[in-house]
C-alpha atoms as a PDB file:
ATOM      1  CA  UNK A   1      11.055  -4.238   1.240  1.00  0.00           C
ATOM      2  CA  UNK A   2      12.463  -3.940  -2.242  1.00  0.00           C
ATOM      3  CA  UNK A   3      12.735  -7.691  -2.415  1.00  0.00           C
ATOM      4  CA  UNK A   4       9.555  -8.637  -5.085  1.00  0.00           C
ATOM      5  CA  UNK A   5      10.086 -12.088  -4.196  1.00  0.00           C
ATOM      6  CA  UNK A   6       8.970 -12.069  -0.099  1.00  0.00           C
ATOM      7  CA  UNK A   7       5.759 -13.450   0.345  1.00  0.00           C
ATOM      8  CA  UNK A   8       5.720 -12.882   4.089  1.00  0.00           C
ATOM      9  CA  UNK A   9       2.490 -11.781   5.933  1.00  0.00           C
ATOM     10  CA  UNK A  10       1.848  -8.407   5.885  1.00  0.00           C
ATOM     11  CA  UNK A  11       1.968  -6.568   9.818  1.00  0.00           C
ATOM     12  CA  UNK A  12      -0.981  -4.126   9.820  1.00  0.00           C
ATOM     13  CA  UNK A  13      -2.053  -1.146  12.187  1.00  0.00           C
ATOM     14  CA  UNK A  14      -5.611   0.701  12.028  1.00  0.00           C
ATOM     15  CA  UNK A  15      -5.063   4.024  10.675  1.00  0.00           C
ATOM     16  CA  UNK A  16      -6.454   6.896  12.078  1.00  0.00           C
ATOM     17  CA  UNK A  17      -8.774   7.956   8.831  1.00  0.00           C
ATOM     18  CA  UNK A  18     -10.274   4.333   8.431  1.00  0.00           C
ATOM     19  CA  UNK A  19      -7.008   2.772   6.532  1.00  0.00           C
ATOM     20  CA  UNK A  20      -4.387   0.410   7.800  1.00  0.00           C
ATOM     21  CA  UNK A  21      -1.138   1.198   8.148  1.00  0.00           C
ATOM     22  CA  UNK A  22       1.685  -1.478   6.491  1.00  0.00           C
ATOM     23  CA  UNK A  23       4.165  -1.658   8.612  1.00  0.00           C
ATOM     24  CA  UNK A  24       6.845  -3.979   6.431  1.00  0.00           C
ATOM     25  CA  UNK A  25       6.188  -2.097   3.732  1.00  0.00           C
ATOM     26  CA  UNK A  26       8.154   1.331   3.260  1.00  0.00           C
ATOM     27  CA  UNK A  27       8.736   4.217   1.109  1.00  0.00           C
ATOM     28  CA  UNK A  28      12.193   5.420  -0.230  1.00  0.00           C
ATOM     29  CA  UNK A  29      11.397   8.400   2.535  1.00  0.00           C
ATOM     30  CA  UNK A  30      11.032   6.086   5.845  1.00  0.00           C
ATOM     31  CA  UNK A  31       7.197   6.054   5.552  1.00  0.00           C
ATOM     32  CA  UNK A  32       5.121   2.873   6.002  1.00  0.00           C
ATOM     33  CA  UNK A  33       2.701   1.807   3.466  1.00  0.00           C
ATOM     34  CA  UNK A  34      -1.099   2.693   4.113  1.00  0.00           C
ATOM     35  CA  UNK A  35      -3.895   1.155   2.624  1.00  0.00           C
ATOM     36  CA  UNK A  36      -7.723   1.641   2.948  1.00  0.00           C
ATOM     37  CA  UNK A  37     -11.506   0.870   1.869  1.00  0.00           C
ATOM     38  CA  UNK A  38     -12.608   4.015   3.244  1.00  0.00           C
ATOM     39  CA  UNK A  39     -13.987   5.018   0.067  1.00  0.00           C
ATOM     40  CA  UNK A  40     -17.952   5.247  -0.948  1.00  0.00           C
ATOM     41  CA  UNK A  41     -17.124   1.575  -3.019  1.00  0.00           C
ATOM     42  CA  UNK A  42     -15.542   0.073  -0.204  1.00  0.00           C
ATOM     43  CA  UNK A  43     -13.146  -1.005  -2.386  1.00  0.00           C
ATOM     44  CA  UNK A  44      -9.186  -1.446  -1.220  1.00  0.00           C
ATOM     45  CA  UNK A  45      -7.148   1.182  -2.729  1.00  0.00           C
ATOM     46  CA  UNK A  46      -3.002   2.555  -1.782  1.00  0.00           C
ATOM     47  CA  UNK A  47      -3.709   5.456  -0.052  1.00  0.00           C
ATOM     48  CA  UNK A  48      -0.613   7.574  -0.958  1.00  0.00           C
ATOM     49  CA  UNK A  49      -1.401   6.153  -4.850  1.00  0.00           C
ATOM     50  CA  UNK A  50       0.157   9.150  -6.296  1.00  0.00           C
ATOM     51  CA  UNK A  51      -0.839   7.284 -10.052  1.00  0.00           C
ATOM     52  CA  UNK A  52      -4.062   9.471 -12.337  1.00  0.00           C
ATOM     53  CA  UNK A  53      -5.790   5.943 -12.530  1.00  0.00           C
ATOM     54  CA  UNK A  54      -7.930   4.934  -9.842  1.00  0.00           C
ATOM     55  CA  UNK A  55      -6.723   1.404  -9.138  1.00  0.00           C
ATOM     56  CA  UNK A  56      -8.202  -0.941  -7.001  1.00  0.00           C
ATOM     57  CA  UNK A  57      -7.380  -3.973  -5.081  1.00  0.00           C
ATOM     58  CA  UNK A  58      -9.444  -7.476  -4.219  1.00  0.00           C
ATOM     59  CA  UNK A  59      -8.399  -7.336  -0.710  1.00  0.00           C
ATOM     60  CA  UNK A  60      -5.933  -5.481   1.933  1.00  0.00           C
ATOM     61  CA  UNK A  61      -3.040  -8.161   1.004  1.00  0.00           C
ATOM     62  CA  UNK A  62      -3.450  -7.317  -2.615  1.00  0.00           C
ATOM     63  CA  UNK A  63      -3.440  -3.789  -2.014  1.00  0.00           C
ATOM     64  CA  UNK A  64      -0.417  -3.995   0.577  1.00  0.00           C
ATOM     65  CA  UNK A  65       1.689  -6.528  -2.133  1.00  0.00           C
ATOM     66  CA  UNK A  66       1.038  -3.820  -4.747  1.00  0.00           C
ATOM     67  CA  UNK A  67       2.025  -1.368  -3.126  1.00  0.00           C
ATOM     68  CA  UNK A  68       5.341  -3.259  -2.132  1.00  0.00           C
ATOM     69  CA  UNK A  69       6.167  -3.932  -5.479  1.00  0.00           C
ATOM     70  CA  UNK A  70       4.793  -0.374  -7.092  1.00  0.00           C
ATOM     71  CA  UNK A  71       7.485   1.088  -4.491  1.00  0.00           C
ATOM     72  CA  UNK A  72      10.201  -1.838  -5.104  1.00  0.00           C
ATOM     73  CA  UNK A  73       9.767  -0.736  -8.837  1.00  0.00           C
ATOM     74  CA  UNK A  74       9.925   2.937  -8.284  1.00  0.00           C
ATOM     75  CA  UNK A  75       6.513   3.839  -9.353  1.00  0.00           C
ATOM     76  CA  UNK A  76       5.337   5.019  -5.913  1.00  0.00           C
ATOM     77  CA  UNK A  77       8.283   6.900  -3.342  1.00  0.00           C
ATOM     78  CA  UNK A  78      10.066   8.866  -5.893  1.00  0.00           C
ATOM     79  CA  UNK A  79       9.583  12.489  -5.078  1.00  0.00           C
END
């Protein structure tokens, strides 16, 4: 999914802790994208966000297309 110009719909999955899981959206390692509001806010957040600053997201698309292009860019993935 390194391609920043897709604009596809995202294919979700609940997640076991309260996230969704991102299934067109993958890591450098095989592992799909994960995204979740299961925080006291209830705001949308990357759940793997290995950044210090706590970023969030308007909605799950917003968090899933960040964390597409955070990945496509090499900011998340690259351990």
């Amino acid at each position: 999914m390194g391609d920043l110009t897709w604009d596809g719909e995202f294919e979700y999955s609940r997640w076991r802790h309260g996230g969704w899981y991102v299934h067109n959206v993958r890591y450098p390692s095989g592992a799909v994208g994960c995204v979740s509001r299961n925080y006291e806010d209830r705001k949308w957040r990357i759940a793997c966000d290995s950044r210090q600053e706590d970023v969030t997201y308007p909605s799950r698309n917003a968090a899933a297309r960040a964390e597409r292009d955070l990945i496509a860019a090499g900011v998340l993935g690259q351990r």
